[in-house]
N, C-alpha and C. Protein backbone atom coordinates (compact mmCIF):
# COMPACT_ATOMS: atom_id res chain seq x y z
N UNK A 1 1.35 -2.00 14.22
CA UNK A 1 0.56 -2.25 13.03
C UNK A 1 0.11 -3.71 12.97
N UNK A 2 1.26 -4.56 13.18
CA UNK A 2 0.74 -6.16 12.99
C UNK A 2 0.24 -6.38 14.70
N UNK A 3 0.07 -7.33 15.08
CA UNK A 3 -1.03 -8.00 16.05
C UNK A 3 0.18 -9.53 16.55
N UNK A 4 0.85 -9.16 17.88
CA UNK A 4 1.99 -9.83 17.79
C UNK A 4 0.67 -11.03 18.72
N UNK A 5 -0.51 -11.18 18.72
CA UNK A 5 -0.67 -12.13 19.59
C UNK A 5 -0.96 -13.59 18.60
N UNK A 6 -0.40 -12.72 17.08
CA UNK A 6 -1.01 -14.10 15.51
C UNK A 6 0.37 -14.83 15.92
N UNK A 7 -0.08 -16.18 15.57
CA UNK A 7 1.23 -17.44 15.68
C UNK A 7 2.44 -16.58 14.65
N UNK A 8 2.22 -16.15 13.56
CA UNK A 8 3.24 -16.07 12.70
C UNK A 8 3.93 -14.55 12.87
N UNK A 9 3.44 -13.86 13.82
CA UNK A 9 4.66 -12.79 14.21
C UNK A 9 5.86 -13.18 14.65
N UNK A 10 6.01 -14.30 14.34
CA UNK A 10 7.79 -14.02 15.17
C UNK A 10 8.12 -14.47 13.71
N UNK A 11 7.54 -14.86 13.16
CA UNK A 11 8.53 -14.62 11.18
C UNK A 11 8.00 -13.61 10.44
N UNK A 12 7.53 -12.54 10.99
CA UNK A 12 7.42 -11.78 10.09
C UNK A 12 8.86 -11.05 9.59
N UNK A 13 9.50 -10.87 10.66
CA UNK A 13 10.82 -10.53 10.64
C UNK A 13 11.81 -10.94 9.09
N UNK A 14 11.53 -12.52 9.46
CA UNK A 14 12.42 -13.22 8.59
C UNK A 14 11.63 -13.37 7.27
N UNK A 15 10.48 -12.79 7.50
CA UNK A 15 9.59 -12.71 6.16
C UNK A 15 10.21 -11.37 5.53
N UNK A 16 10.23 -10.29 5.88
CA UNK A 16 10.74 -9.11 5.55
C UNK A 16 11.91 -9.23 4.80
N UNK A 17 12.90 -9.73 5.79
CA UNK A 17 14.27 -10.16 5.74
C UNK A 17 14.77 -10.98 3.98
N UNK A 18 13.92 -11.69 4.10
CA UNK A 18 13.77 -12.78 2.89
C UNK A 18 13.91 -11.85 1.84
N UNK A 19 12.49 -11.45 1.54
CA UNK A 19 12.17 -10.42 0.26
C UNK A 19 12.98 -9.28 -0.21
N UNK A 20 13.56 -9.07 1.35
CA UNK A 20 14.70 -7.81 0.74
C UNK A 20 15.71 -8.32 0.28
N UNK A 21 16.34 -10.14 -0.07
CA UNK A 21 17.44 -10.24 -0.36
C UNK A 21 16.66 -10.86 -1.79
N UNK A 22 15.62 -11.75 -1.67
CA UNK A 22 15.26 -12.29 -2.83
C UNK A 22 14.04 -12.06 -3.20
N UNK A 23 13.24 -11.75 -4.70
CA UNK A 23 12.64 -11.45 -5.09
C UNK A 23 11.24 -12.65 -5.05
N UNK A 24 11.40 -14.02 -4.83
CA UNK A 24 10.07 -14.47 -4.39
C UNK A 24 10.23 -15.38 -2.86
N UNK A 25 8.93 -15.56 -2.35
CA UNK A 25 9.14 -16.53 -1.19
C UNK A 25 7.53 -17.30 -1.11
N UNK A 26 8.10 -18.86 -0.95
CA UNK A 26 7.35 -19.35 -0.68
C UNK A 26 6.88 -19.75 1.03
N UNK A 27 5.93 -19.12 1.45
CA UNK A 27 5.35 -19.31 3.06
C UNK A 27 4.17 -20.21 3.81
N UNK A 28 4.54 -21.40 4.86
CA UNK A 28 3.50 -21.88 5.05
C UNK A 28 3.35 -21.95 6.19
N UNK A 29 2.17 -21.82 6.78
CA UNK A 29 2.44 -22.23 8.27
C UNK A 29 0.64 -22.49 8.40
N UNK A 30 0.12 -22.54 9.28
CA UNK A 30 -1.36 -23.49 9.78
C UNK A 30 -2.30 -22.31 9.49
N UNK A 31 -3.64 -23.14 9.19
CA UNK A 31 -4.22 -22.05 8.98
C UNK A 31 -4.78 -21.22 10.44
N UNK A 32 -5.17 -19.92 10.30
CA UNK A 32 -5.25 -19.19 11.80
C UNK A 32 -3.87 -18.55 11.78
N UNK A 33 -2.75 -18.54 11.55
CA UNK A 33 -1.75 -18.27 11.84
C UNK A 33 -1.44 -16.59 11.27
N UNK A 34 -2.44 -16.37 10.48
CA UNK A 34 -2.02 -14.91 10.40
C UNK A 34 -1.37 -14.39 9.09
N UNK A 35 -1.35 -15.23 8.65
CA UNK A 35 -0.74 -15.31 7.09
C UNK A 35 -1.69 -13.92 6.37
N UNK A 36 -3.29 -14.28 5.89
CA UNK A 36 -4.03 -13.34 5.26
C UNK A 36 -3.79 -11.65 5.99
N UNK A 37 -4.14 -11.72 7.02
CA UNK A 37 -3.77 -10.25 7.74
C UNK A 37 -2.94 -9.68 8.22
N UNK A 38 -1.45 -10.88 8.64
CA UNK A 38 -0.59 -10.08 9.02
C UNK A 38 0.55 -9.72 8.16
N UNK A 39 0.90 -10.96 7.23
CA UNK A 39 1.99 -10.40 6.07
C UNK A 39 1.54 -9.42 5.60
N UNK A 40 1.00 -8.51 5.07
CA UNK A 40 0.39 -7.29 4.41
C UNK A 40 0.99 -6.29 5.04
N UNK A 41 0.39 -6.48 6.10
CA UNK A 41 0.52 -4.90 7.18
C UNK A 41 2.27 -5.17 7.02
N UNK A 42 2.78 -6.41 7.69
CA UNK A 42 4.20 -6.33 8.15
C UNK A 42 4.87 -5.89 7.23
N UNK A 43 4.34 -5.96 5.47
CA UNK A 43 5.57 -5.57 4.39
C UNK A 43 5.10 -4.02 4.03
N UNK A 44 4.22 -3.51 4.73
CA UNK A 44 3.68 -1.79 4.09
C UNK A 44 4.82 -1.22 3.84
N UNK A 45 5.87 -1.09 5.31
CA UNK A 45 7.65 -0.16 5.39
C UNK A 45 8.27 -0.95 4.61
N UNK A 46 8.27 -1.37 3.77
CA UNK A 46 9.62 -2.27 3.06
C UNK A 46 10.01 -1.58 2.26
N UNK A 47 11.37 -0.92 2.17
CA UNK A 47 11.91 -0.10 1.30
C UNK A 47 11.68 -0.42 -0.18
N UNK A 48 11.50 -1.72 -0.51
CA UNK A 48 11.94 -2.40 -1.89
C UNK A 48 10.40 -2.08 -2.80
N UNK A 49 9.13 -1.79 -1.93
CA UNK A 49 7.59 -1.39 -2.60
C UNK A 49 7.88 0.06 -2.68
N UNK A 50 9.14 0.95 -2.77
CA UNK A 50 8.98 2.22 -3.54
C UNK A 50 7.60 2.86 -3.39
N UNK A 51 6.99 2.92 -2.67
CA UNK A 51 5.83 3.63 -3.02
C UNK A 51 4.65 3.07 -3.78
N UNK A 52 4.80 1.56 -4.27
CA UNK A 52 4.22 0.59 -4.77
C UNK A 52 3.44 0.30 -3.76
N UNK A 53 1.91 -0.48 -4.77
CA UNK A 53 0.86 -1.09 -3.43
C UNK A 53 1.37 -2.70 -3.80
N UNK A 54 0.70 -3.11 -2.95
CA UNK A 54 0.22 -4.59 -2.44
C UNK A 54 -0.58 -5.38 -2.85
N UNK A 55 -0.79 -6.39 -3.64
CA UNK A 55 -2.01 -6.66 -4.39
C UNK A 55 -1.95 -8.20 -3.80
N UNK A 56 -2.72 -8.76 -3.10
CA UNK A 56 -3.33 -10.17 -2.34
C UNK A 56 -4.31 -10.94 -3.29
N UNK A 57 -4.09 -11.76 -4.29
CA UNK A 57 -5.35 -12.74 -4.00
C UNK A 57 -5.75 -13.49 -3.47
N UNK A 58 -7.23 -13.42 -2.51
CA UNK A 58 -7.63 -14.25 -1.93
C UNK A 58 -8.96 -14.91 -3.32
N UNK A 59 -9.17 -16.07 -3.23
CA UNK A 59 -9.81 -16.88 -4.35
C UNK A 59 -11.19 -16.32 -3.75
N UNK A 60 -11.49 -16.40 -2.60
CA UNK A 60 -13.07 -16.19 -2.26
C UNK A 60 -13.31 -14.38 -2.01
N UNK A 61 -14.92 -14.15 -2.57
CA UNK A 61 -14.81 -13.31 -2.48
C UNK A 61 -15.05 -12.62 -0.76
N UNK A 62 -15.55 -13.55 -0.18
CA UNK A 62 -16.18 -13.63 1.10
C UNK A 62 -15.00 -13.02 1.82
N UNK A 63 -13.84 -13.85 1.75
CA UNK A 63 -12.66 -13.91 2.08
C UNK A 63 -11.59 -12.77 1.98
N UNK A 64 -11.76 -12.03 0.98
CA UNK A 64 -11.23 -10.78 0.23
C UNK A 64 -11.68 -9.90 1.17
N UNK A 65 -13.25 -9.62 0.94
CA UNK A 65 -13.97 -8.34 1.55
C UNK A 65 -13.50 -8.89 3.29
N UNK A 66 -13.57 -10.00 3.93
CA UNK A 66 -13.04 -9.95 5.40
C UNK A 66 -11.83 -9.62 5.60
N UNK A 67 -10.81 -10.44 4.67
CA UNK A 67 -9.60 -9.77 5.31
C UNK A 67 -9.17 -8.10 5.38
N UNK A 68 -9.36 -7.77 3.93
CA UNK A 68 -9.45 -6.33 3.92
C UNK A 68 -10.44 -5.71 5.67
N UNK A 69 -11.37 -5.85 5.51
CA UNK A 69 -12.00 -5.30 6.80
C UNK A 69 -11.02 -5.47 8.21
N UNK A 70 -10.28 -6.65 7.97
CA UNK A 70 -10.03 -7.21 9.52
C UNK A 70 -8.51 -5.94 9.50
N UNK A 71 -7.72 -6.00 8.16
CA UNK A 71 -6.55 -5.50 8.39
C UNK A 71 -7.13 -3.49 8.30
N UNK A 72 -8.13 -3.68 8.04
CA UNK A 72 -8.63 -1.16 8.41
C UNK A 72 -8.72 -1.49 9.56
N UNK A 73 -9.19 -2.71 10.47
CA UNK A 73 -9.70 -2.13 11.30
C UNK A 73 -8.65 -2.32 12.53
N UNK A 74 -7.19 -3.11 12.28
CA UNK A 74 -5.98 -3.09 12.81
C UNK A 74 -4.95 -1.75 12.42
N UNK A 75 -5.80 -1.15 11.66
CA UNK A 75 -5.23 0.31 11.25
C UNK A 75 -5.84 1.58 12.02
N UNK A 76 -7.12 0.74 12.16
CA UNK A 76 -7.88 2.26 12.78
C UNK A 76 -8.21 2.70 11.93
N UNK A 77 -8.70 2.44 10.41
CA UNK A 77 -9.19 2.93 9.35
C UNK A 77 -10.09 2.40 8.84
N UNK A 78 -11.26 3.18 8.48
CA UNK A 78 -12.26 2.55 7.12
C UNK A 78 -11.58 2.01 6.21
N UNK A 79 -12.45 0.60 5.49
CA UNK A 79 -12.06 0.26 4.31
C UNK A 79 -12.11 1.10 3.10
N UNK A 80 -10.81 1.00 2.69
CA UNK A 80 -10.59 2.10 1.41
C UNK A 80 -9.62 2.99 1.24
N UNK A 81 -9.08 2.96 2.33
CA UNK A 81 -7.91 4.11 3.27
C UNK A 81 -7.05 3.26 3.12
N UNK A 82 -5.83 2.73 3.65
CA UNK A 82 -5.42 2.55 3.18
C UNK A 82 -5.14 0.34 2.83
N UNK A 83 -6.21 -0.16 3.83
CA UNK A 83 -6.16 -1.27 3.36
C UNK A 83 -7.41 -1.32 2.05
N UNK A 84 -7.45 -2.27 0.84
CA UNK A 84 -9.32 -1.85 0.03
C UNK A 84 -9.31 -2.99 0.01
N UNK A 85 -10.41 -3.36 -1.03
CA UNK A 85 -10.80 -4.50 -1.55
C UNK A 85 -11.23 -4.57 -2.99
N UNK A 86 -10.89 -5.17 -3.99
CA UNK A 86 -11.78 -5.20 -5.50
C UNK A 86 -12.62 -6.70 -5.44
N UNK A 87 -13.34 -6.80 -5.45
CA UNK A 87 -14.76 -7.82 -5.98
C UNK A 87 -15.29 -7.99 -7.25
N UNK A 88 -15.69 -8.52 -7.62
CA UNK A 88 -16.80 -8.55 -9.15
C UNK A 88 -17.84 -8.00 -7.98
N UNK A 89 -18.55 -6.52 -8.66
CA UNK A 89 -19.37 -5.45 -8.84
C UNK A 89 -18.79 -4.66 -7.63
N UNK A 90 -17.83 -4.86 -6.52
CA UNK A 90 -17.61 -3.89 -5.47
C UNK A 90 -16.10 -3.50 -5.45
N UNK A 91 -15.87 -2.25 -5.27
CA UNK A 91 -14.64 -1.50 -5.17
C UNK A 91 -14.65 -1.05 -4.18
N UNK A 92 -13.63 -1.25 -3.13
CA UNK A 92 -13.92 -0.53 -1.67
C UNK A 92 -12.12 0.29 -1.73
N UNK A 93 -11.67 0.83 -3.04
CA UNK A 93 -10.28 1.72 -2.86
C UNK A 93 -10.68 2.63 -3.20
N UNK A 94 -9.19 3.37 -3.18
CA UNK A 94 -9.35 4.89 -3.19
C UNK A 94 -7.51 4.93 -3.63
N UNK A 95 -7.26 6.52 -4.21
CA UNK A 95 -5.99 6.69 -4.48
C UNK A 95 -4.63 6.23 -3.21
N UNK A 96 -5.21 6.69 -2.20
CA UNK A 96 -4.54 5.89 -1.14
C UNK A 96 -4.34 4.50 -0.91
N UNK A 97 -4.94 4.06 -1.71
CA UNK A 97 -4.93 2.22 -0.77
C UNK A 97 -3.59 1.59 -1.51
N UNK A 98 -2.45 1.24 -0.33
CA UNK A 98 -1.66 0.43 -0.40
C UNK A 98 -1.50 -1.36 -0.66
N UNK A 99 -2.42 -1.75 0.19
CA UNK A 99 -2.53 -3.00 0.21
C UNK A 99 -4.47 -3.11 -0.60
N UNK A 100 -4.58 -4.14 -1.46
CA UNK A 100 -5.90 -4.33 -2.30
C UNK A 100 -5.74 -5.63 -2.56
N UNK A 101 -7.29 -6.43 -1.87
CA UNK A 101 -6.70 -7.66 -1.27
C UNK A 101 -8.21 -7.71 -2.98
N UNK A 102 -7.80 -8.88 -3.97
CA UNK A 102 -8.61 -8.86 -5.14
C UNK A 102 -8.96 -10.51 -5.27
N UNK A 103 -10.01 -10.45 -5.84
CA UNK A 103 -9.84 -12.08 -6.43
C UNK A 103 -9.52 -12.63 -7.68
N UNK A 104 -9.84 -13.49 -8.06
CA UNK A 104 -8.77 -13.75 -9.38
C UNK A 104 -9.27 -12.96 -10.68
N UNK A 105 -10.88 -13.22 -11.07
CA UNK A 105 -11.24 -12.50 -12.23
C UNK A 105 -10.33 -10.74 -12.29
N UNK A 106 -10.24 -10.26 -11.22
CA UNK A 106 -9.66 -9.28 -10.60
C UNK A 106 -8.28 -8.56 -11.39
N UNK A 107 -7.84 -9.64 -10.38
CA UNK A 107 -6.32 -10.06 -10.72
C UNK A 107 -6.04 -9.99 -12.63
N UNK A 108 -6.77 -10.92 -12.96
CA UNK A 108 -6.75 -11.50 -14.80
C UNK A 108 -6.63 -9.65 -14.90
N UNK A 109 -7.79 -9.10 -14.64
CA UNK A 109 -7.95 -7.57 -15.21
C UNK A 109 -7.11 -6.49 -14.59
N UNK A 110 -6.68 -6.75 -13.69
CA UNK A 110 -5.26 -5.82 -13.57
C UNK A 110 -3.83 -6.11 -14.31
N UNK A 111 -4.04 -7.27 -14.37
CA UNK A 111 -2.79 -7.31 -15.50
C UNK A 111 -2.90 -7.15 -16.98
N UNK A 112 -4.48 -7.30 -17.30
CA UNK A 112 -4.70 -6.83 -18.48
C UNK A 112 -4.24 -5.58 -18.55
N UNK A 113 -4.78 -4.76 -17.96
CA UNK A 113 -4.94 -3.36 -17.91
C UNK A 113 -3.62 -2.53 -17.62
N UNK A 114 -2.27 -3.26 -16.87
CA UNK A 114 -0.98 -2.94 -16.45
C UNK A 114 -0.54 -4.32 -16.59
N UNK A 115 -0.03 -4.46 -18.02
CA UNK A 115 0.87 -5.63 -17.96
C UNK A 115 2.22 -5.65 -17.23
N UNK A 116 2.65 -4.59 -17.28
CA UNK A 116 4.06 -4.36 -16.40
C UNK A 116 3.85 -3.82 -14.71
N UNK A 117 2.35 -4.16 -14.97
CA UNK A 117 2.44 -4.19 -13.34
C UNK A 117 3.33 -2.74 -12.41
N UNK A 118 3.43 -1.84 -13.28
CA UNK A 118 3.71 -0.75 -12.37
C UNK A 118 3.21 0.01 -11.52
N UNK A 119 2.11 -0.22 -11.29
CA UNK A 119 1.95 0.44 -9.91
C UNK A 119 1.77 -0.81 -8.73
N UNK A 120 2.25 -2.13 -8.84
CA UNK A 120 2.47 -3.16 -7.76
C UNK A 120 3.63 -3.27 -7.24
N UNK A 121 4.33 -3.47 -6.22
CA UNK A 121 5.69 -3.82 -5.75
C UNK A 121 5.57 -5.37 -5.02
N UNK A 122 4.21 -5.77 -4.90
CA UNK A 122 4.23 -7.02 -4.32
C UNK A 122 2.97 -7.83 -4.85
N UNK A 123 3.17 -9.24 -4.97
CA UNK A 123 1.70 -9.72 -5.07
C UNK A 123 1.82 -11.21 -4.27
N UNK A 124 1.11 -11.37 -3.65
CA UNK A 124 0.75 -11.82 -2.87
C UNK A 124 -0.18 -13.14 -3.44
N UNK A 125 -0.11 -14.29 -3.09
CA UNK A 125 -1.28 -15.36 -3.41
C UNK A 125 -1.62 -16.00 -2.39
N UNK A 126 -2.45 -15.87 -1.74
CA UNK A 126 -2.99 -16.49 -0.44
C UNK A 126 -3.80 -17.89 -1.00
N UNK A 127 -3.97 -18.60 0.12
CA UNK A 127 -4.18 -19.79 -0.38
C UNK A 127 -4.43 -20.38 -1.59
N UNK A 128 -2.70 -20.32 -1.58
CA UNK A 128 -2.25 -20.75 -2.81
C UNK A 128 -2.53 -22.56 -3.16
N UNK A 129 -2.89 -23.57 -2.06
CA UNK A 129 -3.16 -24.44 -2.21
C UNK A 129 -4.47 -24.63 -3.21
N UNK A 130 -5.37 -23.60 -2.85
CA UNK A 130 -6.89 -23.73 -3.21
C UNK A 130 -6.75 -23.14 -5.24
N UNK A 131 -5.60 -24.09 -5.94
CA UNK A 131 -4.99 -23.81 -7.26
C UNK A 131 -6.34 -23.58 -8.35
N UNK A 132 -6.83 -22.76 -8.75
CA UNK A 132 -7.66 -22.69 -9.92
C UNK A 132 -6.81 -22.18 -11.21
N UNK A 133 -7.61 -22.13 -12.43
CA UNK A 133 -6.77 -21.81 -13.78
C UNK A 133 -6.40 -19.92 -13.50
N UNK A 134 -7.64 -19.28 -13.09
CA UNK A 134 -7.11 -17.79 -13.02
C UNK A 134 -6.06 -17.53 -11.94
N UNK A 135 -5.79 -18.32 -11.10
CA UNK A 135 -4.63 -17.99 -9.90
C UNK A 135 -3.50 -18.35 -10.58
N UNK A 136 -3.02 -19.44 -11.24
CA UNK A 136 -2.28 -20.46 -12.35
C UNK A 136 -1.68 -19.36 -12.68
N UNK A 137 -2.60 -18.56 -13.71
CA UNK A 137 -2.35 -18.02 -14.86
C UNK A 137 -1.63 -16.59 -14.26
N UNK A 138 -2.32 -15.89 -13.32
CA UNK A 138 -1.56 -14.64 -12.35
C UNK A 138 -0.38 -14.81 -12.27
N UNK A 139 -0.17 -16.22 -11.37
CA UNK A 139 1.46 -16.72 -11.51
C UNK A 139 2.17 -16.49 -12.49
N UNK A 140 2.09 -16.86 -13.46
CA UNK A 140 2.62 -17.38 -14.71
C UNK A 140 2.99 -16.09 -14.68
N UNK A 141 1.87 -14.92 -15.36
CA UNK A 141 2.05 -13.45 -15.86
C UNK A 141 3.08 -12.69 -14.78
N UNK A 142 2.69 -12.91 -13.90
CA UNK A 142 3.64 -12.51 -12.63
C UNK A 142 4.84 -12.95 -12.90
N UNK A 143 5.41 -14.39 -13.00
CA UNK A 143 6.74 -14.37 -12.96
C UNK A 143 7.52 -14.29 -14.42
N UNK A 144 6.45 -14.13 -15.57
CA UNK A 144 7.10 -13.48 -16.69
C UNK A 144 7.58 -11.96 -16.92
N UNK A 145 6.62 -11.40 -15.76
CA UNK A 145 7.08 -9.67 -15.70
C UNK A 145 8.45 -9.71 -15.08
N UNK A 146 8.02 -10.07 -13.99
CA UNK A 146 9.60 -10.62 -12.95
C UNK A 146 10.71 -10.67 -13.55
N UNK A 147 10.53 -11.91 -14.70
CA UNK A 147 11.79 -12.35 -15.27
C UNK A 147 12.35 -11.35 -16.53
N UNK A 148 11.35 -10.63 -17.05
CA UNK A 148 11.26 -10.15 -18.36
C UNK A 148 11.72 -8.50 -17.91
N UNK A 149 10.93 -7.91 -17.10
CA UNK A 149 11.09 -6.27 -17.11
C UNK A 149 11.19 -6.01 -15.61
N UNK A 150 10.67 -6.54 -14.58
CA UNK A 150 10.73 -6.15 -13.57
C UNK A 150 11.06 -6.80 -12.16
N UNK A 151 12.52 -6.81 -12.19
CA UNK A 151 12.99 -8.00 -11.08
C UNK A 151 12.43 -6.92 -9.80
N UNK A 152 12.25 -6.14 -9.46
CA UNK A 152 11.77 -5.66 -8.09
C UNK A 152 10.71 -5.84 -7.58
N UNK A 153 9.81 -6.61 -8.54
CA UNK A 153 8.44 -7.32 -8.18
C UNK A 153 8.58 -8.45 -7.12
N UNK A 154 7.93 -8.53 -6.29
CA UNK A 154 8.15 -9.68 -5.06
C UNK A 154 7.07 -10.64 -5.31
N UNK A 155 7.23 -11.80 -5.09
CA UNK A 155 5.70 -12.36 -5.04
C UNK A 155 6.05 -13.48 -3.90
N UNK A 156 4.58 -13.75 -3.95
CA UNK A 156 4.94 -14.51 -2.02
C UNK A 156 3.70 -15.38 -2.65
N UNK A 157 3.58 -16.87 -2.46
CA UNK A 157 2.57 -18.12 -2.43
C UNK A 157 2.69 -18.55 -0.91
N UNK A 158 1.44 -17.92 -0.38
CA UNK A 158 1.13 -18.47 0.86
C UNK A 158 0.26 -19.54 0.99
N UNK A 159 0.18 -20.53 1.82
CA UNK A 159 -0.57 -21.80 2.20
C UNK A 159 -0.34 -22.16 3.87
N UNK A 160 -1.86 -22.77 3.79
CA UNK A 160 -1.69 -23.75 4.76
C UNK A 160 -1.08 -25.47 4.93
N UNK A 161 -1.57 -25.93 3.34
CA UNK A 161 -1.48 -27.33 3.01
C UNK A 161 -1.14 -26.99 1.40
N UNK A 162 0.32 -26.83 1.47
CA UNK A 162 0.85 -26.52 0.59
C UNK A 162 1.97 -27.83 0.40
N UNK A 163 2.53 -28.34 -0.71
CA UNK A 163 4.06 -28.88 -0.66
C UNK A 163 4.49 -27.72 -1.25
N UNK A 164 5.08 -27.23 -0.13
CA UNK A 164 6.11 -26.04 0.01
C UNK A 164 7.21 -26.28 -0.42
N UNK A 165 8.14 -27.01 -0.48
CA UNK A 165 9.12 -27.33 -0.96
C UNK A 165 9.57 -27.51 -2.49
N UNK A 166 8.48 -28.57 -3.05
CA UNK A 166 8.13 -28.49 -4.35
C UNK A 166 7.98 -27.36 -5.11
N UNK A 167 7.07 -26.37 -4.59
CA UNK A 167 6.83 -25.09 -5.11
C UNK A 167 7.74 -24.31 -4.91
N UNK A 168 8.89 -24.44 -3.77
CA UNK A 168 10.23 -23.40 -3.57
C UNK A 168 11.10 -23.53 -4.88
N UNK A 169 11.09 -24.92 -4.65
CA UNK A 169 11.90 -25.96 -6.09
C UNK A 169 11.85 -25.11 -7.68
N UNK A 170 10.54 -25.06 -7.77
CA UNK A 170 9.51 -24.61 -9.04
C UNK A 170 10.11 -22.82 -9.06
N UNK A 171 10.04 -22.17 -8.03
CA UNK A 171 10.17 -21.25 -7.89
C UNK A 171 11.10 -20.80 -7.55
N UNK A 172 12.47 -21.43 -7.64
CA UNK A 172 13.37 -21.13 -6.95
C UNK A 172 13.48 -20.05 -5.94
N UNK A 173 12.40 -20.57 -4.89
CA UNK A 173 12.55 -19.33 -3.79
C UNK A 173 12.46 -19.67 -2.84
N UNK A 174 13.26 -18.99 -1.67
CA UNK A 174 13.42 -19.51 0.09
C UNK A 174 11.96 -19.66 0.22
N UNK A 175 11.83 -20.65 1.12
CA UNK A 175 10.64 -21.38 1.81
C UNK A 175 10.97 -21.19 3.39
N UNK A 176 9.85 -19.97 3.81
CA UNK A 176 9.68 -20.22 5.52
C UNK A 176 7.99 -21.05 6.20
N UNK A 177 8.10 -21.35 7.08
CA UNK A 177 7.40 -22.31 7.75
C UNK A 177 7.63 -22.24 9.19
């Protein structure tokens, strides 16, 4: 499923590993490294997403609609199956889609719409360096569900040029690199 020739397959392992003992992780490693397309695929089997999808924000929308494309087509699937995409005006899911890589206006409206976030088991913030107020604010709502109703929620702040440490600090959560 993942693409062992990305720099960051040899932690996906310990990426897995992480989340099944603790509920957030902060991840950084260079950009190119595989972060947007390969953490996704690598956490699909994780016992702890119950049957839960995957929800990624990437900030761009450019960025959203590629990765989604890059990870169907490491599936052997059209977009919509089970990797999608949500955009302002484009929907590329379907009842199947596990992983739904969104951008932030996105994001704001899925948690409107499911404040308890039950049908997510993971969320994901990809370049998390590139900080705007609607990514901010995801966080925030995210780790108030977390703390409040739903510790089985995972969330992962990925970067390239991140202070990772700081944000582990903030987040009290293992930091791989």
């Amino acid at each position: 499923m993942t693409d062992p020739a990305f720099p960051i397959s040899p932690l996906l392992p310990q990426i897995r590993d992480s989340l099944a003992a603790h509920p957030r992780l902060v991840l950084e490693a260079p950009p190119g490294a595989g972060k947007t397309t390969q953490v996704p695929l690598a956490l699909l089997d994780a016992p702890w997403l119950a049957g839960r999808r995957i929800v990624m924000l990437e900030p761009r929308r450019v960025a959203a609609r590629s990765a989604a494309l890059f990870m169907a087509r490491q599936l052997d699937e059209p977009v919509g199956e089970t990797v999608g995409y949500r955009i302002r005006f484009e929907n590329k899911t379907s009842a199947r889609t596990r992983i739904e890589v969104v951008t932030e206006g996105i994001l704001t409206r899925l948690i409107q719409d499911d404040p308890m976030l039950e049908s997510v088991g993971a969320l994901l913030f990809d370049e998390f360096h590139e900080r705007h107020l609607a990514g901010d604010l995801g966080l925030a709502l995210a780790l108030d569900v977390q703390a409040q109703v739903r510790d089985d929620l995972r969330i992962v702040a990925m970067s390239a040029t991140l202070d990772g440490e700081r944000l582990a600090g903030f987040l009290e959560a293992p930091r791989l690199s």
